[in-house]
N, C-alpha and C. Protein backbone atom coordinates (compact mmCIF):
# COMPACT_ATOMS: atom_id res chain seq x y z
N UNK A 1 -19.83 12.85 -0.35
CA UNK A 1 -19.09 11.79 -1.03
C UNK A 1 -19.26 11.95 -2.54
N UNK A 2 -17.94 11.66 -3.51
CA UNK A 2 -18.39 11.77 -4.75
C UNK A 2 -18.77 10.80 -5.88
N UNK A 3 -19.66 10.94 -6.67
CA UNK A 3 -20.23 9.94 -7.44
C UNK A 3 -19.30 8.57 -7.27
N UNK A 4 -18.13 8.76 -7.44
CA UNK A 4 -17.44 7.15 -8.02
C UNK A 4 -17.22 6.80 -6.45
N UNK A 5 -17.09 7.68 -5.63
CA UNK A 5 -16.77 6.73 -4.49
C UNK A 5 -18.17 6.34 -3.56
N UNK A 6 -19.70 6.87 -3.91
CA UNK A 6 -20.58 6.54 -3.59
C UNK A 6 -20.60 5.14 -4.56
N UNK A 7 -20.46 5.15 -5.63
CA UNK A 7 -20.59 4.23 -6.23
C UNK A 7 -19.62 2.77 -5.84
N UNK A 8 -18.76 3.03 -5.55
CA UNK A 8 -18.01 1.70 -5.03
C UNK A 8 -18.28 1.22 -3.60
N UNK A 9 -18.85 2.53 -2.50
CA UNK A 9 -19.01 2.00 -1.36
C UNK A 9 -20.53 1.24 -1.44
N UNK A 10 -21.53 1.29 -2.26
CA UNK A 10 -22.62 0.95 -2.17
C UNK A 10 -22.56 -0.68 -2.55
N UNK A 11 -21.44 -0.15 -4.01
CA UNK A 11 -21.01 -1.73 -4.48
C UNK A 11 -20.65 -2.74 -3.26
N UNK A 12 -19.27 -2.25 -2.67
CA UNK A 12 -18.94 -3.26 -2.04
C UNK A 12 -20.21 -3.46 -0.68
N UNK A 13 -20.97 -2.51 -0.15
CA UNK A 13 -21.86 -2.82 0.73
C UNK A 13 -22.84 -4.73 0.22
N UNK A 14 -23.24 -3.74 -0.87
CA UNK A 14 -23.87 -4.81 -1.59
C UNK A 14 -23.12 -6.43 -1.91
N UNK A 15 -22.47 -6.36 -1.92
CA UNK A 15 -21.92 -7.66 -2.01
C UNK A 15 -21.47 -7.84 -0.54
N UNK A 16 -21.74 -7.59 0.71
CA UNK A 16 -21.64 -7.67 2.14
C UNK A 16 -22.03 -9.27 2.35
N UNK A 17 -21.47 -9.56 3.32
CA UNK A 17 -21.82 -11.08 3.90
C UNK A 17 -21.57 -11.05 5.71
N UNK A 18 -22.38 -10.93 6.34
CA UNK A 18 -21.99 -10.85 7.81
C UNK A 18 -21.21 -11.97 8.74
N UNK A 19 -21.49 -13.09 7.35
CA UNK A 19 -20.35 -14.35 8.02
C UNK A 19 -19.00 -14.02 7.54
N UNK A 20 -18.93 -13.57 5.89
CA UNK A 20 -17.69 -12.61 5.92
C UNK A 20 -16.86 -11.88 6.89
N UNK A 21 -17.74 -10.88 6.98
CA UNK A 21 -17.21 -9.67 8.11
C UNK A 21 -17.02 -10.45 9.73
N UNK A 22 -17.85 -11.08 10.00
CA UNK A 22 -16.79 -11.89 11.50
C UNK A 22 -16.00 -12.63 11.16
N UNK A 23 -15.87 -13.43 9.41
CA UNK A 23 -14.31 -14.26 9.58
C UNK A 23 -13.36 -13.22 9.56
N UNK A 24 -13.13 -12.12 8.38
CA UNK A 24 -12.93 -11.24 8.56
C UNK A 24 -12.15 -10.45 9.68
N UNK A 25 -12.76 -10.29 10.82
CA UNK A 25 -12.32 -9.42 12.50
C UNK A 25 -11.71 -10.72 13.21
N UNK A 26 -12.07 -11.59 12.80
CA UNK A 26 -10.62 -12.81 13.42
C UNK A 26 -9.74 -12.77 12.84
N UNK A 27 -10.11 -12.93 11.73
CA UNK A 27 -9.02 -12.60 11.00
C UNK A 27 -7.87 -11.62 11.16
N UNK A 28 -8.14 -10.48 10.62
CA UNK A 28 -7.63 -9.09 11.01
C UNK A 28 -7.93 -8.43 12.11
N UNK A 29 -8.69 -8.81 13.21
CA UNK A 29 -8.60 -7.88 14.31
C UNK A 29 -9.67 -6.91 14.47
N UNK A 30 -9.64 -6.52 15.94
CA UNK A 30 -10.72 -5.09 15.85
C UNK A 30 -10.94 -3.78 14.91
N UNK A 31 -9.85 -3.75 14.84
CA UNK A 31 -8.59 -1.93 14.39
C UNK A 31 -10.00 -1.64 13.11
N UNK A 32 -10.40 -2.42 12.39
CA UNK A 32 -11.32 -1.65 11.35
C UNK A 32 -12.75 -2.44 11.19
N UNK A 33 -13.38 -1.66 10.39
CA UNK A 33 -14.92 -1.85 10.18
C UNK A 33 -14.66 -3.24 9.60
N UNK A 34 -15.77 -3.74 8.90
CA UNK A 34 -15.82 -5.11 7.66
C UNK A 34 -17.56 -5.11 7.12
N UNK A 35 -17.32 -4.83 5.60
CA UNK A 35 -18.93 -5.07 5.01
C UNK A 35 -18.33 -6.27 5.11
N UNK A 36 -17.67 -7.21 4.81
CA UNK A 36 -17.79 -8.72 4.60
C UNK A 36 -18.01 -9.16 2.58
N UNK A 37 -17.70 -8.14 1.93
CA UNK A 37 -17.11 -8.69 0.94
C UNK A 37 -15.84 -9.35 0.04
N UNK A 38 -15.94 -10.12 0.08
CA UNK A 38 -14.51 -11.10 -0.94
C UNK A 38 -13.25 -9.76 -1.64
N UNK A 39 -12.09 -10.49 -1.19
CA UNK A 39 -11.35 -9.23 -2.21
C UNK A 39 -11.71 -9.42 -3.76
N UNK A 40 -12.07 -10.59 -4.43
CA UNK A 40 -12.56 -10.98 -5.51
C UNK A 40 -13.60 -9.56 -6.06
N UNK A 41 -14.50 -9.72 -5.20
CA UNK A 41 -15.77 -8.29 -5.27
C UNK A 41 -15.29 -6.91 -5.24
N UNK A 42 -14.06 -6.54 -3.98
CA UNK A 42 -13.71 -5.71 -4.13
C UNK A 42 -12.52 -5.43 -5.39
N UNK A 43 -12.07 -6.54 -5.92
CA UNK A 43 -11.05 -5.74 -7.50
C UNK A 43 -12.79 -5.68 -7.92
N UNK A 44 -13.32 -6.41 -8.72
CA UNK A 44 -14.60 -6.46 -9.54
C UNK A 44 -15.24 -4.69 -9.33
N UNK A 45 -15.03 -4.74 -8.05
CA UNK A 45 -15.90 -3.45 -8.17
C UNK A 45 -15.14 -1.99 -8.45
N UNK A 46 -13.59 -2.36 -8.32
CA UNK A 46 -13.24 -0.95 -9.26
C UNK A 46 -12.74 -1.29 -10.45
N UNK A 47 -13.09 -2.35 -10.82
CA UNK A 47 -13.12 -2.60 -12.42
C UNK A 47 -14.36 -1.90 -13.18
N UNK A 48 -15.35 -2.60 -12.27
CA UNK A 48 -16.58 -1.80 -13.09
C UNK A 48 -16.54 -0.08 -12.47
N UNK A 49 -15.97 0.70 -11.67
CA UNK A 49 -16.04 2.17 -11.51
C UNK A 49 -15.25 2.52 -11.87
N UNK A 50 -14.22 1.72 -12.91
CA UNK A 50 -13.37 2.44 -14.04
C UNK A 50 -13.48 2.10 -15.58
N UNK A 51 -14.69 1.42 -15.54
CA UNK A 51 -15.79 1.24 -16.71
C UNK A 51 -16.32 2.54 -16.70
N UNK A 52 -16.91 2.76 -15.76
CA UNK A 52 -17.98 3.65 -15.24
C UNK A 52 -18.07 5.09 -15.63
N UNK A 53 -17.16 5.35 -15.09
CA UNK A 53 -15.94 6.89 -14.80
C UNK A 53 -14.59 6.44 -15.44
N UNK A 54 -14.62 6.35 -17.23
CA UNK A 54 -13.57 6.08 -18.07
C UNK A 54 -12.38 7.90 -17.87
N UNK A 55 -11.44 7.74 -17.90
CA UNK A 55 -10.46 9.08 -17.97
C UNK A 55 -9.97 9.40 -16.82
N UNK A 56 -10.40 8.80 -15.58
CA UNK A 56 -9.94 9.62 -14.00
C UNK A 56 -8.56 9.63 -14.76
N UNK A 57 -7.83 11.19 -14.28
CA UNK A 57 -6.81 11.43 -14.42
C UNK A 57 -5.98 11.58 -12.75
N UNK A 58 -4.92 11.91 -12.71
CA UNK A 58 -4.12 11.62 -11.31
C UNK A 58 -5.10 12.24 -10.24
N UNK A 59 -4.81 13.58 -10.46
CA UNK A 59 -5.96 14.30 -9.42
C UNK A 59 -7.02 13.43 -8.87
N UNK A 60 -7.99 12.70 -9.85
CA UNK A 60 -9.42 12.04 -9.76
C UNK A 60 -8.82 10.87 -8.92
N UNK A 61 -8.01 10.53 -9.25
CA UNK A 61 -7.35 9.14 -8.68
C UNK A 61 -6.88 8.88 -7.35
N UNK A 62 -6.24 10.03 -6.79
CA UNK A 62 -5.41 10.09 -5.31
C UNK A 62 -6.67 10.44 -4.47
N UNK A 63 -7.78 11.94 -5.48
CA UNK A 63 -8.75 12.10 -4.06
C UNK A 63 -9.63 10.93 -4.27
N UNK A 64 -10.10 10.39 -5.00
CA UNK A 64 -11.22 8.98 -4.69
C UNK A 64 -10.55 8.16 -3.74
N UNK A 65 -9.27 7.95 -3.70
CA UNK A 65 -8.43 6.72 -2.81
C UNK A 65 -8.80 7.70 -1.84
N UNK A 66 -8.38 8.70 -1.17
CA UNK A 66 -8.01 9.64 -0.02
C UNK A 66 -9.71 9.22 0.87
N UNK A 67 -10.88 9.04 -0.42
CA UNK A 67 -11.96 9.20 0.22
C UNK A 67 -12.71 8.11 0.71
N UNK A 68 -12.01 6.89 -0.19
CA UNK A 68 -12.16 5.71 0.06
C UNK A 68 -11.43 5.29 1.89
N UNK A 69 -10.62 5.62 1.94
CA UNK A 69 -9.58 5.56 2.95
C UNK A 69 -9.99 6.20 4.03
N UNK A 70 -10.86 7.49 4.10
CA UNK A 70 -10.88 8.48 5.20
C UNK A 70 -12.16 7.39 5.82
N UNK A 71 -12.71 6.59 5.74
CA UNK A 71 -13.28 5.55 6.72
C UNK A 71 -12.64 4.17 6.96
N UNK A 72 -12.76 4.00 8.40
CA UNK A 72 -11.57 2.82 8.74
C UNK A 72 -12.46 1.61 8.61
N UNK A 73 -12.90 1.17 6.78
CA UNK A 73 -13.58 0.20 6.65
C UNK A 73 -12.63 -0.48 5.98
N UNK A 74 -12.23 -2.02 5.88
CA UNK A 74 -11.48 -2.79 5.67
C UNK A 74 -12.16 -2.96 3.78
N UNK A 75 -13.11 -2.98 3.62
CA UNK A 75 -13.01 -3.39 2.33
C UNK A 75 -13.08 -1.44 1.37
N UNK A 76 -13.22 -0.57 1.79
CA UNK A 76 -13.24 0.65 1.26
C UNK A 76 -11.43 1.18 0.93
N UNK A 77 -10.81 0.51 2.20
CA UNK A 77 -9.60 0.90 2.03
C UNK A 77 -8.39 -0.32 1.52
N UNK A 78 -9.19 -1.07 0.90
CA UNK A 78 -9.06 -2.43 -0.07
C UNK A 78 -9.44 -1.99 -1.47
N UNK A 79 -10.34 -1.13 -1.25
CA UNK A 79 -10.25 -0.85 -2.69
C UNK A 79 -9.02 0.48 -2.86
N UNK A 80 -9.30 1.24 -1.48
CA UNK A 80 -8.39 1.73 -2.32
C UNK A 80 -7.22 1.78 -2.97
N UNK A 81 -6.73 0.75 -2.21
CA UNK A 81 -5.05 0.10 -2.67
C UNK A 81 -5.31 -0.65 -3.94
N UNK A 82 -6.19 -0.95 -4.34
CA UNK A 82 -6.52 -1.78 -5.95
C UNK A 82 -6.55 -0.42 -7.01
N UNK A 83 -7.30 0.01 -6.63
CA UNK A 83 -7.21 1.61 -7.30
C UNK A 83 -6.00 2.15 -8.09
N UNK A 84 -4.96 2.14 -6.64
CA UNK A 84 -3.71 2.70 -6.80
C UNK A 84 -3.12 1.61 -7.64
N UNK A 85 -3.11 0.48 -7.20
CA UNK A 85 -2.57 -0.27 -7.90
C UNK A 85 -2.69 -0.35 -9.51
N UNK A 86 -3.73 0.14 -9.97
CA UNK A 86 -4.32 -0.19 -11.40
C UNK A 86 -3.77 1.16 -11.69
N UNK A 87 -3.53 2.08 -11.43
CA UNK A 87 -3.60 3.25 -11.54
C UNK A 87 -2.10 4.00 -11.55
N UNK A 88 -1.12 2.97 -10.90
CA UNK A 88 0.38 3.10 -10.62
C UNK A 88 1.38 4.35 -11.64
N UNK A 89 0.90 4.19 -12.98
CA UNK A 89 1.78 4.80 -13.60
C UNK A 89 1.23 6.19 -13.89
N UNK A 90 0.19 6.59 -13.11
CA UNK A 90 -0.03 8.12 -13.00
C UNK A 90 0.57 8.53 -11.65
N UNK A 91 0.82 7.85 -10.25
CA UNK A 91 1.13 8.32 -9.35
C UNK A 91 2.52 8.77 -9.55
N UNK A 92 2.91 10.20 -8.93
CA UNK A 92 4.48 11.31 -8.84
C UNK A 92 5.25 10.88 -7.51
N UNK A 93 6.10 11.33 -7.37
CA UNK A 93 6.95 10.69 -6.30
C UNK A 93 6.62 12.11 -4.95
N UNK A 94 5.34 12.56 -5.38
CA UNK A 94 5.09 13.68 -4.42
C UNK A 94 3.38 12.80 -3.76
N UNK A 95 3.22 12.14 -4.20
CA UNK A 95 2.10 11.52 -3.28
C UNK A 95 2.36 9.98 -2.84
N UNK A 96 3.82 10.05 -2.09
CA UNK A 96 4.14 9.51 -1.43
C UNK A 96 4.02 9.99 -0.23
N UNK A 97 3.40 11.05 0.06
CA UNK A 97 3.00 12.01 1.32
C UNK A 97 2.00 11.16 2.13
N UNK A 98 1.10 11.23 0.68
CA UNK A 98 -0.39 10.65 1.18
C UNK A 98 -0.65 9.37 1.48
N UNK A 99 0.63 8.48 0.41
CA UNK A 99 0.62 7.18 0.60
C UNK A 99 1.05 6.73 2.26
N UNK A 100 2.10 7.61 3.18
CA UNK A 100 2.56 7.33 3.98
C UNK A 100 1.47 7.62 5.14
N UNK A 101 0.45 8.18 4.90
CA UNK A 101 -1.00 8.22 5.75
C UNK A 101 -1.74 7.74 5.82
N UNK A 102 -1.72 6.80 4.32
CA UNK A 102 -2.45 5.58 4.09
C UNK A 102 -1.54 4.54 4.99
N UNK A 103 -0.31 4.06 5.18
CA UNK A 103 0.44 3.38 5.82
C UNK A 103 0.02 3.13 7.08
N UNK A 104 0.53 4.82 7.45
CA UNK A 104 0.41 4.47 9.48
C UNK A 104 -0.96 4.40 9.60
N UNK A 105 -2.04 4.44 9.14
CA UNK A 105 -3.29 3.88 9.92
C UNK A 105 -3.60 2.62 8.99
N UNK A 106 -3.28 2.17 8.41
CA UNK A 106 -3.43 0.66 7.77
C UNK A 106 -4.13 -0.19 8.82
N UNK A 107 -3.29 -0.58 9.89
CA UNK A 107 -3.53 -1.52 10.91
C UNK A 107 -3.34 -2.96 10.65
N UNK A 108 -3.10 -3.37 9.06
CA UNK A 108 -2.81 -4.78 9.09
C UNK A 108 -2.37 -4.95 7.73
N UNK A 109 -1.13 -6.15 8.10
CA UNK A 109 -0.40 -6.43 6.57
C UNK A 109 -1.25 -6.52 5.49
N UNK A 110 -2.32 -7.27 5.28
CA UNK A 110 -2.90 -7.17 4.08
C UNK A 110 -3.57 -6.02 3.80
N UNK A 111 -3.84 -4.84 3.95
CA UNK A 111 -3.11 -3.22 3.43
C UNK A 111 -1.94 -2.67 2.89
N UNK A 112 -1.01 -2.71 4.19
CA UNK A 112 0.13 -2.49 4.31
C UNK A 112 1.03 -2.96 3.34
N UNK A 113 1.01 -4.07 2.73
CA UNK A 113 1.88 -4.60 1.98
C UNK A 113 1.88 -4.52 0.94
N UNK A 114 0.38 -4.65 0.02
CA UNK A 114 0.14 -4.52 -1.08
C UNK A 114 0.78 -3.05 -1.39
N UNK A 115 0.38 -2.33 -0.81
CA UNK A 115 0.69 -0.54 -0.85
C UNK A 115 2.54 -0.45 -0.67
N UNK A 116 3.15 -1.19 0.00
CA UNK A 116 4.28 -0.81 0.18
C UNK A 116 4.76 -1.58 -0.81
N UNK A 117 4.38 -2.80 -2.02
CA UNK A 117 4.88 -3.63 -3.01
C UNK A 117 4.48 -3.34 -4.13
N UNK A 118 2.93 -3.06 -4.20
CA UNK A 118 2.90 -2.88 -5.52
C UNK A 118 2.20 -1.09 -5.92
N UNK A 119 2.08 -0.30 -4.85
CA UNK A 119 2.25 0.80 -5.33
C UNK A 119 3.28 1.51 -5.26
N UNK A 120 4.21 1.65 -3.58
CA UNK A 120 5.09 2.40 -3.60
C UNK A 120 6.14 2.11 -4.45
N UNK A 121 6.70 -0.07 -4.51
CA UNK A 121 7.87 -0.31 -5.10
C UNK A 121 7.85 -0.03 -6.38
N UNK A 122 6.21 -0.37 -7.50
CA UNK A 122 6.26 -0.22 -8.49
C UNK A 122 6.64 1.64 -9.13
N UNK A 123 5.95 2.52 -8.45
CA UNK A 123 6.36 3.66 -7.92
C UNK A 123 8.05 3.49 -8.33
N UNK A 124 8.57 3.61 -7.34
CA UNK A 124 9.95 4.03 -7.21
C UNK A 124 10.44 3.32 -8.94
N UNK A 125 10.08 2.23 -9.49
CA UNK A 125 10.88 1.80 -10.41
C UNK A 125 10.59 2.37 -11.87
N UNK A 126 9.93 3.49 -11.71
CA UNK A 126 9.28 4.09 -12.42
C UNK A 126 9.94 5.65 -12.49
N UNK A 127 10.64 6.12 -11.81
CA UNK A 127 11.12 7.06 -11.30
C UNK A 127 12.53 7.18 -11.81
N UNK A 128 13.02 8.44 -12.11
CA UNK A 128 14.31 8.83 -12.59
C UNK A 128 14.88 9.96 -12.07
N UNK A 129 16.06 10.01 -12.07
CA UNK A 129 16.38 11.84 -12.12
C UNK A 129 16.18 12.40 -10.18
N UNK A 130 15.51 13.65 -10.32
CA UNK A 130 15.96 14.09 -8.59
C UNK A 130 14.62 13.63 -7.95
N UNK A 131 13.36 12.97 -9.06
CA UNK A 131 12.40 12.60 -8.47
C UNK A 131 12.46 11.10 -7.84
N UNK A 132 13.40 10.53 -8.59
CA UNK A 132 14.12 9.05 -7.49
C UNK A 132 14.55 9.18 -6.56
N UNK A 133 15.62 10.46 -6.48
CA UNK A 133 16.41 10.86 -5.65
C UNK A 133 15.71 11.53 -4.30
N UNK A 134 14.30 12.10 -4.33
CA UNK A 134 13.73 12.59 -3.34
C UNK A 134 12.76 11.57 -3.06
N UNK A 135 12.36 10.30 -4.12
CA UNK A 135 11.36 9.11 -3.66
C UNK A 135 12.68 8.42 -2.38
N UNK A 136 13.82 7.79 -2.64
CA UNK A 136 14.86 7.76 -1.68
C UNK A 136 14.82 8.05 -0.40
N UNK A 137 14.65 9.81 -0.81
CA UNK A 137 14.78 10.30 0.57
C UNK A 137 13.67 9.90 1.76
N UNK A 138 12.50 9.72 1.33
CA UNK A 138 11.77 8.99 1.62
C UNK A 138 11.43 7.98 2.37
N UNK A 139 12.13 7.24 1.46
CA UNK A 139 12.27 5.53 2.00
C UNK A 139 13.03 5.58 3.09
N UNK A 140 14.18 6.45 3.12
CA UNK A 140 15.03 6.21 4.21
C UNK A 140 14.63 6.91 5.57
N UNK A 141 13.48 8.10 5.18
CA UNK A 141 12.68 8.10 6.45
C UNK A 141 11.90 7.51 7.08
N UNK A 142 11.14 6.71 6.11
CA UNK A 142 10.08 5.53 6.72
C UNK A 142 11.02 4.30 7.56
N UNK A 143 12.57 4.37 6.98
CA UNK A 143 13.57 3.17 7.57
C UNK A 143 13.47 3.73 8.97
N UNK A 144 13.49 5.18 9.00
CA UNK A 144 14.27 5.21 10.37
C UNK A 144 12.91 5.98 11.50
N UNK A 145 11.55 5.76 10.82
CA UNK A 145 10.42 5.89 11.95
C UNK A 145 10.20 5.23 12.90
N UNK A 146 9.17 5.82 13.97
CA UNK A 146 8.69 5.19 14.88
C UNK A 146 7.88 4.69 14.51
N UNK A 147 7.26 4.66 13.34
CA UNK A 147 6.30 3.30 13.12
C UNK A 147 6.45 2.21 11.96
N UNK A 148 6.50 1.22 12.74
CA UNK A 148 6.53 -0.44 12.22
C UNK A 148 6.34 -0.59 11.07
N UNK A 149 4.84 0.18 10.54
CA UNK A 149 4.15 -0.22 9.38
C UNK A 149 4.93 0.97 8.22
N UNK A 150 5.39 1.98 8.89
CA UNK A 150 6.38 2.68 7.59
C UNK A 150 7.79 1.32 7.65
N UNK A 151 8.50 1.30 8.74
CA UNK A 151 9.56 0.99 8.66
C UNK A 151 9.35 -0.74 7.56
N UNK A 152 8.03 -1.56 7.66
CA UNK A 152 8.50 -2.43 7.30
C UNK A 152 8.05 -2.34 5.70
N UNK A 153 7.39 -1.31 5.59
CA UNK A 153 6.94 -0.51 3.60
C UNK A 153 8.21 -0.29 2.95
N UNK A 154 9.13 0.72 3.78
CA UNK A 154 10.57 0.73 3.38
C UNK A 154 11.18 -0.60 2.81
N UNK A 155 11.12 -1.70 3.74
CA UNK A 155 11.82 -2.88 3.05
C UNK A 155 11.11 -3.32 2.06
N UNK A 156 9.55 -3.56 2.51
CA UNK A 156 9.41 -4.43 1.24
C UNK A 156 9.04 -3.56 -0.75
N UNK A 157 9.62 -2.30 -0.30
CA UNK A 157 9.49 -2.01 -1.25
C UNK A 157 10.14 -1.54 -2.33
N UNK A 158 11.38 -2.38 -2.20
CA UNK A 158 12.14 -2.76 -2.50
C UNK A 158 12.17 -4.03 -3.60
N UNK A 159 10.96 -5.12 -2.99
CA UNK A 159 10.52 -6.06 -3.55
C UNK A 159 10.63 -5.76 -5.35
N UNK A 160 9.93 -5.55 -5.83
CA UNK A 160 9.88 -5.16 -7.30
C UNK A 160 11.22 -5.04 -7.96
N UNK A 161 12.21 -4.21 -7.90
CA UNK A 161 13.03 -4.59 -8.66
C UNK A 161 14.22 -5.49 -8.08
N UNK A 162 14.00 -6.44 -7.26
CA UNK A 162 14.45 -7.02 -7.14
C UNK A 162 13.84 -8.76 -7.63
N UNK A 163 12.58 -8.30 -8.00
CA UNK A 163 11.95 -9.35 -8.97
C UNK A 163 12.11 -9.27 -10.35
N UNK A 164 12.39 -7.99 -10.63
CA UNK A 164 12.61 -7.53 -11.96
C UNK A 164 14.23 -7.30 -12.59
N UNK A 165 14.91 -8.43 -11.61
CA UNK A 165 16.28 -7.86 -11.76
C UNK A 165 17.08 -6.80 -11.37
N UNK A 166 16.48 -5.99 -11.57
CA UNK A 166 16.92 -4.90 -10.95
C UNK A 166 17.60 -4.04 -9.82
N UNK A 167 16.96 -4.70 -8.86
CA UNK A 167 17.56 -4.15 -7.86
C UNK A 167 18.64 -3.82 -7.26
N UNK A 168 18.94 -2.85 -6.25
CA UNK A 168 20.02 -2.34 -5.35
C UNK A 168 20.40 -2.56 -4.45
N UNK A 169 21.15 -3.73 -4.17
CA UNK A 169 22.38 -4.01 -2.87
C UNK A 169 22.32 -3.27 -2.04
N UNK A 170 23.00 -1.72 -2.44
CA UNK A 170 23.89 -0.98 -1.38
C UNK A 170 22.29 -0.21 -0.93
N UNK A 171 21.16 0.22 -1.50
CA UNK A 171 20.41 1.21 -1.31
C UNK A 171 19.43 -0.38 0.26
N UNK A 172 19.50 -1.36 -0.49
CA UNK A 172 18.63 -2.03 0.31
C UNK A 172 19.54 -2.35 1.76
N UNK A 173 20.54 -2.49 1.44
CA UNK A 173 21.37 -2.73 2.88
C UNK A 173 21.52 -1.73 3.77
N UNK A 174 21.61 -0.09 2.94
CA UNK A 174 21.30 1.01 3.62
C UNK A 174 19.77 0.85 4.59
N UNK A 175 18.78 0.75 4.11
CA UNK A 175 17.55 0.69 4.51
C UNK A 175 17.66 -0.10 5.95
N UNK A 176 18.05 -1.80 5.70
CA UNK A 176 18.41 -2.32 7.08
C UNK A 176 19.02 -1.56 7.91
N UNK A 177 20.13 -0.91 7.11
CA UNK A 177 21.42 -0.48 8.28
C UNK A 177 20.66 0.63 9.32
N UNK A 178 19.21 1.44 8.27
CA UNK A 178 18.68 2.51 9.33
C UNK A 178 17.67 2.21 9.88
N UNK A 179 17.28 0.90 9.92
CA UNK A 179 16.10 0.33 10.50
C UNK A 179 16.79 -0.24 11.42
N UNK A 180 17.52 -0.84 11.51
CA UNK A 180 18.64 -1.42 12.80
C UNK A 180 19.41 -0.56 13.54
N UNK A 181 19.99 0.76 13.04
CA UNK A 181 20.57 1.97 13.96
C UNK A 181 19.80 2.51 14.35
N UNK A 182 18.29 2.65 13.95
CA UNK A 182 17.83 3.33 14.90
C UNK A 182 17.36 3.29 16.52
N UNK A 183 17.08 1.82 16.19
CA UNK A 183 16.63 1.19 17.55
C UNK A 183 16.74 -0.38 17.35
N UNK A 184 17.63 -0.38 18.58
CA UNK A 184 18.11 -1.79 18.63
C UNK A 184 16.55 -3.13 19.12
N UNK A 185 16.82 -3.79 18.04
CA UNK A 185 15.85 -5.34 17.35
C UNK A 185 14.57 -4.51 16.77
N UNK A 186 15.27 -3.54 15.93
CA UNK A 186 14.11 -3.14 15.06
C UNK A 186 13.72 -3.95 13.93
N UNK A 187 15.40 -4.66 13.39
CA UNK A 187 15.11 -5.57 11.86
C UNK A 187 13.74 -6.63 12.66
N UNK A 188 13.72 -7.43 13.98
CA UNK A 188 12.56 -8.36 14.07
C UNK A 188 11.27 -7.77 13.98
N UNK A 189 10.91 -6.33 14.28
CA UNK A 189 9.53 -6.20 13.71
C UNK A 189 9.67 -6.30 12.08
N UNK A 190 10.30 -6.36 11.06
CA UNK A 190 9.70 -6.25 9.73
C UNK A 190 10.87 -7.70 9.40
N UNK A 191 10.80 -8.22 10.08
CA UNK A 191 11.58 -10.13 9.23
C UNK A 191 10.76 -10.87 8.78
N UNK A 192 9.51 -10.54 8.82
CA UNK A 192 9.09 -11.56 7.51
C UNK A 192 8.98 -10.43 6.08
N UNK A 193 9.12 -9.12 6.29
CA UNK A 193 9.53 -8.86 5.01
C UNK A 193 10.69 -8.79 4.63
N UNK A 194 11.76 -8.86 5.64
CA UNK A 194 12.91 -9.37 4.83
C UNK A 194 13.21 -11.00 4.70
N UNK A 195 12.69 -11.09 5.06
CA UNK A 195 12.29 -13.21 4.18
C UNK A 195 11.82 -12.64 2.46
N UNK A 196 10.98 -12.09 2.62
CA UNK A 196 10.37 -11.90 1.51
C UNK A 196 11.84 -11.21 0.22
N UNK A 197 12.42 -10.56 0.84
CA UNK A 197 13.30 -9.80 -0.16
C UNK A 197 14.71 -10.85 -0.18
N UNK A 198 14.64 -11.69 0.87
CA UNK A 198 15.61 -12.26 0.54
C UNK A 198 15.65 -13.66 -0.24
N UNK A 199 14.43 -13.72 -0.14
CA UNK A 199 13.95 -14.80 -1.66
C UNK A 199 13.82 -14.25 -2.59
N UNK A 200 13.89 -12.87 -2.99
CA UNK A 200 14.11 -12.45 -4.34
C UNK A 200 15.37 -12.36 -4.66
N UNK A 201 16.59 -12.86 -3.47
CA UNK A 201 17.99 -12.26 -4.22
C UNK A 201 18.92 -11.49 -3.58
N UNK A 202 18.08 -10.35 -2.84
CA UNK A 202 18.47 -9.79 -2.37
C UNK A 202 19.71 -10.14 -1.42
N UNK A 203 20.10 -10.75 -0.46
CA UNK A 203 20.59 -10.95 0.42
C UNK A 203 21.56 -12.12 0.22
């Protein structure tokens, strides 16, 4: 393991609470570990390991998440979506690879969502030229997967510029149209994220 990510897993250990971690698995379910620290602790603690380790550049950034992530611990792979998140305007529209591996083993919206809103959408709105054009291509494969947790990243990530004004009608109606052709009552697995987009406007 490397320095910064020994350093954050020890952190968040340390701030562990075992009444945490069983509200926690009611909460969210079997599917992952739980030290039982606050998401409060977990931003705090990659605030201070980007005190710490000032300069991570992209490289430093995707493998610390990758390493944070490669254990199915609920607050390790909490940080790592804070990470990304803080970190947004170094990610390329080529580690959307990795992001989509972070996706299918997520196991629960509060992963899943943050990552499909405020890294991938902020992502895409950031993007120009054939590197939009292949972030796109993308999206419209996660529309038309066999899994839930891509198909419902596709919609909500979208979210962002449609908070920001911005957004696209025809690209977001496309997205439904291939989440619904692919397999019929696919839009009801991801309708509460299109609640979500359609209180921004969208719809």
């Amino acid at each position: 393991m490397s320095e910064p990510a020994e350093f954050i897993d020890e952190s968040l250990q340390y701030e562990s609470s075992w009444e945490r971690a069983e509200d926690h698995e009611r909460r969210y379910g079997p599917h992952l570990e739980y030290y039982g620290a606050s998401v409060g602790a977990v931003r705090g603690t990659i605030r201070n390991a980007e005190r710490r380790y000032p300069g991570l550049g992209h490289d430093d950034v995707t493998a610390l998440a990758s390493e944070l992530w490669s254990r199915p611990v609920f607050e390790r792979r909490l940080a790592a979506v804070v990470l990304l998140q803080s970190a947004v305007e170094l990610l390329r529209h080529s580690d959307l690879t990795r992001i989509e591996g972070f996706l299918r083993s997520a196991q629960v919206p509060e992963l899943v969502d943050p990552l499909a809103v405020d890294v991938v959408g902020h992502l895409l709105l950031r993007l120009t030229g054939q590197d939009a054009v292949r972030a796109r291509v993308v999206l419209d494969r996660w529309a038309s997967a066999d899994d839930a947790w891509l198909r419902r990243s596709a919609v909500l990530a979208h979210l962002p510029a449609f908070r920001a004004g911005t957004g696209d009608d025809a690209s977001f109606r496309r997205t439904v149209r291939l989440i619904s052709g692919a397999q019929q009552g696919r839009v009801v697995e991801v309708e509460e994220a299109l609640v979500l987009v359609r209180e921004s406007g969208a719809l």
